[in-house]
N, C-alpha and C. Protein backbone atom coordinates (compact mmCIF):
# COMPACT_ATOMS: atom_id res chain seq x y z
N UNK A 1 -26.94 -40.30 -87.09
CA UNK A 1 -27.14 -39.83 -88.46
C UNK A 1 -26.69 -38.38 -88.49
N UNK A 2 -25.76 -37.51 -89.38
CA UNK A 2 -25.72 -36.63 -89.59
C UNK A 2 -26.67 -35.99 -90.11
N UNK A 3 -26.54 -34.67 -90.14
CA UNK A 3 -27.42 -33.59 -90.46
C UNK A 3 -26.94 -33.69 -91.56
N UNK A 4 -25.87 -34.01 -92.36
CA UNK A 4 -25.56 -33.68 -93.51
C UNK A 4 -26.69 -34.51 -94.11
N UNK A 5 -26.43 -36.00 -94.02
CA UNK A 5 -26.94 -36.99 -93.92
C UNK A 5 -28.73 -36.50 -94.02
N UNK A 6 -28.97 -36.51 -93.22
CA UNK A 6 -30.83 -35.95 -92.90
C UNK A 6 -30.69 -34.94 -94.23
N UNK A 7 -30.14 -33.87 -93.89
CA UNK A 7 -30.20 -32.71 -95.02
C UNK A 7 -30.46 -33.75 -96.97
N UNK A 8 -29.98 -34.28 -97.02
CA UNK A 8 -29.73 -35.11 -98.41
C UNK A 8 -31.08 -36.11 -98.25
N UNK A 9 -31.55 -36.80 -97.19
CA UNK A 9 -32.48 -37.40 -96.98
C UNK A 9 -33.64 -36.52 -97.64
N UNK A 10 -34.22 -35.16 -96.78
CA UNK A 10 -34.86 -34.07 -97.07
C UNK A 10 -34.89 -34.24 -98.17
N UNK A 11 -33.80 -33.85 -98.90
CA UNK A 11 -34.27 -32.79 -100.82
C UNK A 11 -34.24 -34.15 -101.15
N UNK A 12 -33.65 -35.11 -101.54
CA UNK A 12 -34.40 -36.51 -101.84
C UNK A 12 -35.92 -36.44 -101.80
N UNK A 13 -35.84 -36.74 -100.62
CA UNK A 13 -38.03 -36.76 -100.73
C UNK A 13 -38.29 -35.61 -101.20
N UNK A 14 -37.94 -34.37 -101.09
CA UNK A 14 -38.69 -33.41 -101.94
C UNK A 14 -38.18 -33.31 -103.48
N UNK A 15 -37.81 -34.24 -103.80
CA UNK A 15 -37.45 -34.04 -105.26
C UNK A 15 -38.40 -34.69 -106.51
N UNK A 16 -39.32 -35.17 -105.82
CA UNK A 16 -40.41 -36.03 -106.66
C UNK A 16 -40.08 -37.11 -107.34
N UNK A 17 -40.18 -37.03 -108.78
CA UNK A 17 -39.83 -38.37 -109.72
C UNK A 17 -38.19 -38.84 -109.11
N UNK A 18 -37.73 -37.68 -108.97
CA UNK A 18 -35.92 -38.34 -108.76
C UNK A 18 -35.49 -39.06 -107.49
N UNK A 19 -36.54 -38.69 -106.18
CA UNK A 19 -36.64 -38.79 -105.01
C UNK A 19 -35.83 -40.63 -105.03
N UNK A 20 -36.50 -41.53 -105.38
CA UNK A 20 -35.82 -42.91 -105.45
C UNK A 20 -34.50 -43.13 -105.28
N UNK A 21 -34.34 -42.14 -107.16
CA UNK A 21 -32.83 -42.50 -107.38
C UNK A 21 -31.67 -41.39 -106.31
N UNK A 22 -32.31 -40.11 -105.95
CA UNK A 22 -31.23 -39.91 -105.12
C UNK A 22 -31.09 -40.81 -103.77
N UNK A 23 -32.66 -41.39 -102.98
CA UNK A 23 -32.20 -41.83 -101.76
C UNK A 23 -31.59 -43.08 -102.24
N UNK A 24 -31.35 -43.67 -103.13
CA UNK A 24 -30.65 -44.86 -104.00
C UNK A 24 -28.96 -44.79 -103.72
N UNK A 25 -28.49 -43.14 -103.96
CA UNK A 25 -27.28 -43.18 -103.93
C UNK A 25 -26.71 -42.70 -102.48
N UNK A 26 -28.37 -42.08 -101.74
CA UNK A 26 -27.67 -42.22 -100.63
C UNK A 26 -27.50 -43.41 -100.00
N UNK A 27 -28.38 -44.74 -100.19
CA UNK A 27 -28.32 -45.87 -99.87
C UNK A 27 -26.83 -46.80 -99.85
N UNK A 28 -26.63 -46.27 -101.30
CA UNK A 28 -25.15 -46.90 -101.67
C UNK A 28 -24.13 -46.70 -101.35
N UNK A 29 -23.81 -45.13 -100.90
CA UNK A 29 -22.92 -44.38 -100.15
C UNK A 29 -22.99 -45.30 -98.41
N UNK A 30 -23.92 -45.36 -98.10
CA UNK A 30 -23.94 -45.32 -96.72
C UNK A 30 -23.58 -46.95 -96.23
N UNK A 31 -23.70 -47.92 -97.55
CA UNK A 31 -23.25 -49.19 -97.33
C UNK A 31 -23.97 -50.34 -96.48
N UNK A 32 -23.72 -51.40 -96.76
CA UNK A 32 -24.21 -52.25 -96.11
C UNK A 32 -23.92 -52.21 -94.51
N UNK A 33 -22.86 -51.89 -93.91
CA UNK A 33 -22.20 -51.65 -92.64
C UNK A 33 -22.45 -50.00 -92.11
N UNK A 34 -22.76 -49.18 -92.84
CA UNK A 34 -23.40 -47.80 -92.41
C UNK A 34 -24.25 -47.77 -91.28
N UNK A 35 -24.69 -46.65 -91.20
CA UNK A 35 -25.00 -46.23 -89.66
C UNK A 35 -26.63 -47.10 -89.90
N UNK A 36 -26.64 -47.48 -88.65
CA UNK A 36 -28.29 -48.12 -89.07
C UNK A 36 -29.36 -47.61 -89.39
N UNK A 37 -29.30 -46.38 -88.06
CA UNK A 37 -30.37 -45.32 -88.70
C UNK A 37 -30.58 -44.39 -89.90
N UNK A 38 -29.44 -44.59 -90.46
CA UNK A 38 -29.48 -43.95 -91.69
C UNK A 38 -29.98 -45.22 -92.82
N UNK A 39 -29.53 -46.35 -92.35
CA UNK A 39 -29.91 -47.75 -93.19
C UNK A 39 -31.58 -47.75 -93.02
N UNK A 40 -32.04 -47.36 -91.98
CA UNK A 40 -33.32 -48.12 -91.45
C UNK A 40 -34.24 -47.12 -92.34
N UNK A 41 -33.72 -45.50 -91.89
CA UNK A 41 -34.59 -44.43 -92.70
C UNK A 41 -35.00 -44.24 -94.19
N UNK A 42 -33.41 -44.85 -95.04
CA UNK A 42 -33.65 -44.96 -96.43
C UNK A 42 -34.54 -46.25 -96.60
N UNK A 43 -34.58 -46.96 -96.07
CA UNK A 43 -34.78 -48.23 -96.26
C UNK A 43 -36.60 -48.03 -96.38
N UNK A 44 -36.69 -47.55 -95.37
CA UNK A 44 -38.44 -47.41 -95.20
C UNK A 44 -38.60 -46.14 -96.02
N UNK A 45 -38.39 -45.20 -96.12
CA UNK A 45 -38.44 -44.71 -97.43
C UNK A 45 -38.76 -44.90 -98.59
N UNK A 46 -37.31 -46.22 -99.30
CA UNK A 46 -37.39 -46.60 -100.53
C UNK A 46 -38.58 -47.65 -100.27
N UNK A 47 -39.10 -47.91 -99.45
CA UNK A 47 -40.45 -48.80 -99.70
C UNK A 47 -40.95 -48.06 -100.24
N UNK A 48 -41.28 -47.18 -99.27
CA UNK A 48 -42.90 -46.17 -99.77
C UNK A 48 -42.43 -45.92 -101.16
N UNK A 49 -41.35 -45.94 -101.78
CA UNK A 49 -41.57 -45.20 -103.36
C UNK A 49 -41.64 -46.20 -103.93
N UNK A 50 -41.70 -48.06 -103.94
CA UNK A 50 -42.11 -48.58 -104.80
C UNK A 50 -43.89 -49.03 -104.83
N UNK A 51 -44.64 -48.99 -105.88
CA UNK A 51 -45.96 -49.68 -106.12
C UNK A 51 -45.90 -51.17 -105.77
N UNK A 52 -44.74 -51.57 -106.07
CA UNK A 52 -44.78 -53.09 -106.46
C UNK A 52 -44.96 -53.62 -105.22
N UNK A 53 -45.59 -54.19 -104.24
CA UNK A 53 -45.75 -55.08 -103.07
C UNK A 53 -44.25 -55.55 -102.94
N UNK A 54 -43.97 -56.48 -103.96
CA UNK A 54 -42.98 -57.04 -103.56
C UNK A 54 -41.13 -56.86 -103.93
N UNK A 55 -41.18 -55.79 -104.19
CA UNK A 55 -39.96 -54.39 -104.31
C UNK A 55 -39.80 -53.54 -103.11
N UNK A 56 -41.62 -53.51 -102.45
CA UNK A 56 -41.69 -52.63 -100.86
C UNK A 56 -41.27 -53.64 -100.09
N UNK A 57 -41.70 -54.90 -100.03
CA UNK A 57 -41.21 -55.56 -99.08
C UNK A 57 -39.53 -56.36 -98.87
N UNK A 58 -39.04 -56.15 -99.92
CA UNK A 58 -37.61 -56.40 -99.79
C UNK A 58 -36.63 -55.03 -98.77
N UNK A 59 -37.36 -53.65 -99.32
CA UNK A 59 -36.84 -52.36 -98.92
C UNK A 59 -37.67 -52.19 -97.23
N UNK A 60 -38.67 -52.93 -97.06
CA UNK A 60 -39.31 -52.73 -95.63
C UNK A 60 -38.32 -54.17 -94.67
N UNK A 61 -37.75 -55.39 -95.45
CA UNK A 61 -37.22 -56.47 -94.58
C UNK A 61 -35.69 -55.56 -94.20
N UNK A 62 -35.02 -54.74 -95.22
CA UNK A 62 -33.81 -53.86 -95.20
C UNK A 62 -34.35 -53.23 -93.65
N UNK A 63 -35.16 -52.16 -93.95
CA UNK A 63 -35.55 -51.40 -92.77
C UNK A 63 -35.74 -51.65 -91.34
N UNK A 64 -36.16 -53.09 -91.24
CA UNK A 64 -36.79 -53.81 -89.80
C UNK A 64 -35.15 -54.40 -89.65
N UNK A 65 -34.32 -55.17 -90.71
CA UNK A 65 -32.86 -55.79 -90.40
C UNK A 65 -31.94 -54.44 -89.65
N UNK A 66 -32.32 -53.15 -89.92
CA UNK A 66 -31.26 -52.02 -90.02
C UNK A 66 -31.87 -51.64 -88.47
N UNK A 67 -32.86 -51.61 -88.13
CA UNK A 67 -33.77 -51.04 -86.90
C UNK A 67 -32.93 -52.50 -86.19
N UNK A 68 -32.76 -53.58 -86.26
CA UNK A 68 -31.74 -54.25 -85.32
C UNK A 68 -31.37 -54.55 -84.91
N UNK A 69 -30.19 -53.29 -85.49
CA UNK A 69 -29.11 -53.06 -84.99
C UNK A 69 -28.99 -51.72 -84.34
N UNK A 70 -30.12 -51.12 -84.24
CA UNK A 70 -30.26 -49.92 -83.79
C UNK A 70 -30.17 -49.96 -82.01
N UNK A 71 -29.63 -48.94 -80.85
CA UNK A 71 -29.60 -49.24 -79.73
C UNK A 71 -30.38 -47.43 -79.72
N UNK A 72 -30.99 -47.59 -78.44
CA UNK A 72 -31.41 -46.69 -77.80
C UNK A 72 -30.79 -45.70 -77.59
N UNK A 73 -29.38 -46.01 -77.09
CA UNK A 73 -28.23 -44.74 -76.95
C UNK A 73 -28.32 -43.69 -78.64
N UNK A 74 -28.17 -44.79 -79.42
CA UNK A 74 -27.61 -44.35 -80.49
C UNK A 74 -28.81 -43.51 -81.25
N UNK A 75 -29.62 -44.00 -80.87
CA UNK A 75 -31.67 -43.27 -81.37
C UNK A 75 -30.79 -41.42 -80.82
N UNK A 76 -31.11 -42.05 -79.35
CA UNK A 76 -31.25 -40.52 -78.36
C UNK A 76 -30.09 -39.40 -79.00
N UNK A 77 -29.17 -39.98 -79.41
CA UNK A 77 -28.19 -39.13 -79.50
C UNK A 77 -28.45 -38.04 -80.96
N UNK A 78 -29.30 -38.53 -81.65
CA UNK A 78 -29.40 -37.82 -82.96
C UNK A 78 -31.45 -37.65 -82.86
N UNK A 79 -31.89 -38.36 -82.01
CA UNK A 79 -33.52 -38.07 -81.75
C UNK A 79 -33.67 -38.36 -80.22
N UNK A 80 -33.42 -36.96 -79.67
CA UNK A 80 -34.08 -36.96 -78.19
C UNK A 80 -35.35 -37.92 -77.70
N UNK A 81 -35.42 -39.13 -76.81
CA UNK A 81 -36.44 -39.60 -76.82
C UNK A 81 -36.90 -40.56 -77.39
N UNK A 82 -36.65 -40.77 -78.63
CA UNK A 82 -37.18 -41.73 -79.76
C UNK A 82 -36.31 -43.04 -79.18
N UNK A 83 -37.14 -44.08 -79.03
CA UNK A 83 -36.47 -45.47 -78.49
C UNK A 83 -36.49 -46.30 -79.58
N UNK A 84 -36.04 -47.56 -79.34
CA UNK A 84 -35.76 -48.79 -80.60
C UNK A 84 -37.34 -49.06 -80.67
N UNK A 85 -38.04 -49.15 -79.73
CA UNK A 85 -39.24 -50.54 -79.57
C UNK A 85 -40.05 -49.57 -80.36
N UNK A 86 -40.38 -48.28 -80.52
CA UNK A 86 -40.76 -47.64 -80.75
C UNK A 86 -41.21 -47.11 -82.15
N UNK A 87 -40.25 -47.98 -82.91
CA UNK A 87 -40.33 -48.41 -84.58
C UNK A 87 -40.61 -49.48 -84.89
N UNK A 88 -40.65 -50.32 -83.94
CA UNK A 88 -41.34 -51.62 -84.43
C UNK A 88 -42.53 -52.00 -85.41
N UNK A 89 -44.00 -51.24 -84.38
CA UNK A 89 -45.35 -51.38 -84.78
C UNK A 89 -45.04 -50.76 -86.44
N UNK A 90 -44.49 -49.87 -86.49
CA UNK A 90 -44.72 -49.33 -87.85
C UNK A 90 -43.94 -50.35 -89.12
N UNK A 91 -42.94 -50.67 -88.41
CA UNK A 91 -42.12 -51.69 -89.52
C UNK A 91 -43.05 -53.05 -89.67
N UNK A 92 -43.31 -53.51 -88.82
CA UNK A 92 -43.89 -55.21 -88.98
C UNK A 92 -45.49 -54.70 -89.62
N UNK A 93 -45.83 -53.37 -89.27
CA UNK A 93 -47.36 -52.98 -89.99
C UNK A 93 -47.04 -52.84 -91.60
N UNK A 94 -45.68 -52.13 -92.23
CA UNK A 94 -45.54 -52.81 -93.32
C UNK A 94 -44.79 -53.75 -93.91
N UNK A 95 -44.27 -54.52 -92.90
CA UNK A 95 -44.46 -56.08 -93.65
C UNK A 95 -45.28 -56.58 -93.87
N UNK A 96 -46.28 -56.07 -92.82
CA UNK A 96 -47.56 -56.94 -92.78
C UNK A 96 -48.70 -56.87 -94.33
N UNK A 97 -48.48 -55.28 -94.64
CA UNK A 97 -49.32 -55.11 -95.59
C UNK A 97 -48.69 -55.49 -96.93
N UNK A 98 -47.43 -55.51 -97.07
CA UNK A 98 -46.88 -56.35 -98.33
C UNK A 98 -46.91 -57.25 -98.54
N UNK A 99 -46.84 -58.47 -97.04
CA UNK A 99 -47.16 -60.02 -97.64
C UNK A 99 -48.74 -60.21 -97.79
N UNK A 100 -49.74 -58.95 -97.03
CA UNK A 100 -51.15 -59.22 -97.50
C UNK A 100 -51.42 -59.20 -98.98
N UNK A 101 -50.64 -57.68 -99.77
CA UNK A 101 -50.79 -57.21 -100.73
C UNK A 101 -50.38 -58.47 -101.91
N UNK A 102 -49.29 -59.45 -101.49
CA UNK A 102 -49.27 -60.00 -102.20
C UNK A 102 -49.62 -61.85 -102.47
N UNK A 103 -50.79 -61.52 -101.32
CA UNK A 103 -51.59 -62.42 -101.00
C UNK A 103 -51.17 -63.52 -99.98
N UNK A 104 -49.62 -62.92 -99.25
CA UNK A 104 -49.02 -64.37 -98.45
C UNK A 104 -49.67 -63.65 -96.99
N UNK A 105 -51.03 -64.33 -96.47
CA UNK A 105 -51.66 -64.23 -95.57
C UNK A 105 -51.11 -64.83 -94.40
N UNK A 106 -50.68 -65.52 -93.95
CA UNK A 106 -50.43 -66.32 -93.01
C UNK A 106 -48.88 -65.54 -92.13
N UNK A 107 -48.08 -64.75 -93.32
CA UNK A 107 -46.95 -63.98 -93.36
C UNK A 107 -46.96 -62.69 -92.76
N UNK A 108 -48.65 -62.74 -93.31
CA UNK A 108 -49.18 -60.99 -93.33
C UNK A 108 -49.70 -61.19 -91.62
N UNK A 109 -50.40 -62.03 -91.45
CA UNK A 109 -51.12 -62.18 -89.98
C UNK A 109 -49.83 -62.33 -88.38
N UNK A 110 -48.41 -63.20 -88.56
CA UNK A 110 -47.70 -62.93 -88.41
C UNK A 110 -46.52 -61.89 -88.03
N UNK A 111 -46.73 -60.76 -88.99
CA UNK A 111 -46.30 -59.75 -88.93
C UNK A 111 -47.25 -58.73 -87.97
N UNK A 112 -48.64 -58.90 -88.02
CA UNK A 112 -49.64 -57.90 -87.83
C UNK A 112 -49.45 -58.27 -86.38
N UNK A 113 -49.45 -59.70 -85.96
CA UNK A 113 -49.16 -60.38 -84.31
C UNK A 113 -48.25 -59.46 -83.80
N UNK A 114 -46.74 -59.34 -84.56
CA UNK A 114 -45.67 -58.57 -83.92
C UNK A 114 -45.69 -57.17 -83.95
N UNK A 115 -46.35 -56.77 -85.46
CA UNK A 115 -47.02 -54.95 -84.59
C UNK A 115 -47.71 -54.82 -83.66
N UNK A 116 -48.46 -55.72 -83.21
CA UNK A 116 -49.46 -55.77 -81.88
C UNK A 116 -48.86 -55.57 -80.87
N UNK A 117 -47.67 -56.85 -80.33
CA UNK A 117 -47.11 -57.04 -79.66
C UNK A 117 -46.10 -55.86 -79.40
N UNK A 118 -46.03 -55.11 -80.38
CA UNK A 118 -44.92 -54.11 -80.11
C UNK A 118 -45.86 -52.91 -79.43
N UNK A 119 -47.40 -52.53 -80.12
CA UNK A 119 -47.74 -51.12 -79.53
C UNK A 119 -47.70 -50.56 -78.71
N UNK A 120 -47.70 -51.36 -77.67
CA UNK A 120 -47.66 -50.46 -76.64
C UNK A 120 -46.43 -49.49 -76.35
N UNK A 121 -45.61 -49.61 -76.92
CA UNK A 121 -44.41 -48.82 -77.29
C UNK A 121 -44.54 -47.54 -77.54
N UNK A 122 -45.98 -47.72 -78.37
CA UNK A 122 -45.74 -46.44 -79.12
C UNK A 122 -46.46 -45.25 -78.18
N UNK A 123 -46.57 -43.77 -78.42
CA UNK A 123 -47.20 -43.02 -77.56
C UNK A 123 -48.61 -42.90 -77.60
N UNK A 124 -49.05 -41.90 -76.94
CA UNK A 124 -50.65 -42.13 -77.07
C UNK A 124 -50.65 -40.76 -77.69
N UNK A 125 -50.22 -40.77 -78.88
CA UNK A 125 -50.59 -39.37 -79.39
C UNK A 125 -51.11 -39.55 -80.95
N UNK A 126 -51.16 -38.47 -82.08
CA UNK A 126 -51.40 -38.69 -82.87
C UNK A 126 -50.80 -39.91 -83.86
N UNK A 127 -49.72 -39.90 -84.12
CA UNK A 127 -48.84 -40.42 -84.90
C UNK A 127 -49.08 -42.36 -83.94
N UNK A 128 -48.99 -42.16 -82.65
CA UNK A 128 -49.45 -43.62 -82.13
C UNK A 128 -50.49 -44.01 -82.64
N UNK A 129 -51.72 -43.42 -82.27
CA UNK A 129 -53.07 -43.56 -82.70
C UNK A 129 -53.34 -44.35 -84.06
N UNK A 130 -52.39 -43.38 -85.13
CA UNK A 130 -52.40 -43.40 -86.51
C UNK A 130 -51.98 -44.83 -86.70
N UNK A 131 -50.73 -44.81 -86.45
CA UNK A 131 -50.11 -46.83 -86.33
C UNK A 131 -51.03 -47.97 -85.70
N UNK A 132 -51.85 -47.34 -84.57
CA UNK A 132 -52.85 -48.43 -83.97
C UNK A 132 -53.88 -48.62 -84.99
N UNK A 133 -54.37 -47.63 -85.44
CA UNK A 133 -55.73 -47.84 -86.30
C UNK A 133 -55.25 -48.83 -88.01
N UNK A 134 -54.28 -48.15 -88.31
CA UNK A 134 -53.23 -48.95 -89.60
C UNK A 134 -53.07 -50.32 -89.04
N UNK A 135 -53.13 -50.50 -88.10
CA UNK A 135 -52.51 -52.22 -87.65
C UNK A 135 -54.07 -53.13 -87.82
N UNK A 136 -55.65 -52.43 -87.09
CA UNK A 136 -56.02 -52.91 -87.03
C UNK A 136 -56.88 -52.70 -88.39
N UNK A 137 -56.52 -52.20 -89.12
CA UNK A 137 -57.47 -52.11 -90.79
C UNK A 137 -56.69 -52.94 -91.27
N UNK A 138 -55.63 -53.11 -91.46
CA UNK A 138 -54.32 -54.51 -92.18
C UNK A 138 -55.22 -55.57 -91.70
N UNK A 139 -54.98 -55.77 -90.70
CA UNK A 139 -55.50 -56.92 -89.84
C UNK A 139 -56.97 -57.77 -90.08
N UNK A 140 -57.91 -56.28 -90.16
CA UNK A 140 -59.50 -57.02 -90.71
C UNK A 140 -58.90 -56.92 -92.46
N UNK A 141 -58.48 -56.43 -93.29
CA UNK A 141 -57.87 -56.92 -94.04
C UNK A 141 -57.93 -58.54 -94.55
N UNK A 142 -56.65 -58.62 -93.63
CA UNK A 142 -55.93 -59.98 -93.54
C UNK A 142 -57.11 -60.98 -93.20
N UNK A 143 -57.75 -60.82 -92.16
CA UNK A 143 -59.10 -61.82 -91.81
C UNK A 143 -59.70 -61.51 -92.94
N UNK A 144 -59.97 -61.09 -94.01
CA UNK A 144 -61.00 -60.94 -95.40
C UNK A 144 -60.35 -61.55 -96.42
N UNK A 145 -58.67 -61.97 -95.99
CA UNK A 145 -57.93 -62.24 -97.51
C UNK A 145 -58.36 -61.39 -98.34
N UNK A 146 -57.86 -60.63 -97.91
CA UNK A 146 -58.31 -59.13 -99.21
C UNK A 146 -57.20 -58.61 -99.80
N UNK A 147 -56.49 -58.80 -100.74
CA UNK A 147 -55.29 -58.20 -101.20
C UNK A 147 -55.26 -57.06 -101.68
N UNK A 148 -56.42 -56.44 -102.04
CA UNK A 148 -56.02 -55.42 -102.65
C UNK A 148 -55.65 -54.57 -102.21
N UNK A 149 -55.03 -53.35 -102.93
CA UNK A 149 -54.04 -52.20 -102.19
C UNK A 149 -55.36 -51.14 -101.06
N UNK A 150 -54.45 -50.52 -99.85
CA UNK A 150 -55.22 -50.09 -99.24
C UNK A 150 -56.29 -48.99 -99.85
N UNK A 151 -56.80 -48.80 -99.23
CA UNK A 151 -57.95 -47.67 -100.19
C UNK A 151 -58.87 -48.31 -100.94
N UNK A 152 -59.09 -49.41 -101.82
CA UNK A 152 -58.99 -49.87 -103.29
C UNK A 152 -60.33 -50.53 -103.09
N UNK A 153 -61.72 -50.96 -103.43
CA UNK A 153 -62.46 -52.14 -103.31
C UNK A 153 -61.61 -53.11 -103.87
N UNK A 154 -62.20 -54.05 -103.53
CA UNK A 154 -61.32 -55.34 -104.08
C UNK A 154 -62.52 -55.85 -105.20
């Protein structure tokens, strides 16, 4: 991923209401055949900016398809360190919470299996921690059939 690239990523998210539509055109620019990590980053991105469950989960299946095609070489070379397996837990944690959110449980439990299966990937630091505890609140979630959005009583 270029810095140019990242740089445009940046003022995107800091642009508030417009934030969508610019990472939109960076999306479009960068193409279906574009660099993955630049595919994978907008991609999980444009989740987080939709409400709709099922608008996030089309932009979170983009993100996990774009991750890949992602190789380790290609991580290191633009993120010292950062490996493929290593994005997993976080991607299948929101698939997981979009097919809960929109009540496809069995989809959602599924997904939550393969963030499991991936954690140990992740580090034992904050940001790991943070993904472990998110996997297992989805999860008792999912055992409650509880759809509603996180935070939310149902």
């Amino acid at each position: 991923m270029t810095e140019t690239t990242m740089d445009a990523v940046a003022a995107a998210l800091a642009a508030g209401p417009e934030a969508r539509r610019r990472l939109l055109a960076i999306w479009n620019a960068a193409g279906p055949d574009g660099d993955p990590l630049v595919r994978c980053t907008l991609a999980h991105h444009l989740a987080d900016l939709h409400p709709d469950p099922a608008d996030a989960l089309t932009w979170n299946r983009r993100a996990l398809d774009a991750a890949d095609a992602l190789t380790d070489d290609h991580l290191d070379a633009h993120h010292p360190g950062l490996r493929a397996a290593g994005l997993y837990p976080s991607l299948h944690l929101n698939l997981a919470e979009d097919h809960r959110r929109l009540g496809a449980f069995t989809a959602a439990a599924r997904h939550i299996e393969a963030a499991r299966a991936h954690a140990p990937a992740l580090a034992d630091d904050p940001y790991g921690r943070l993904v472990r505890d998110a996997i297992e609140r989805t999860a008792a979630a999912i055992d409650r059939g509880d759809s509603a959005p996180a935070g939310r009583a149902r």
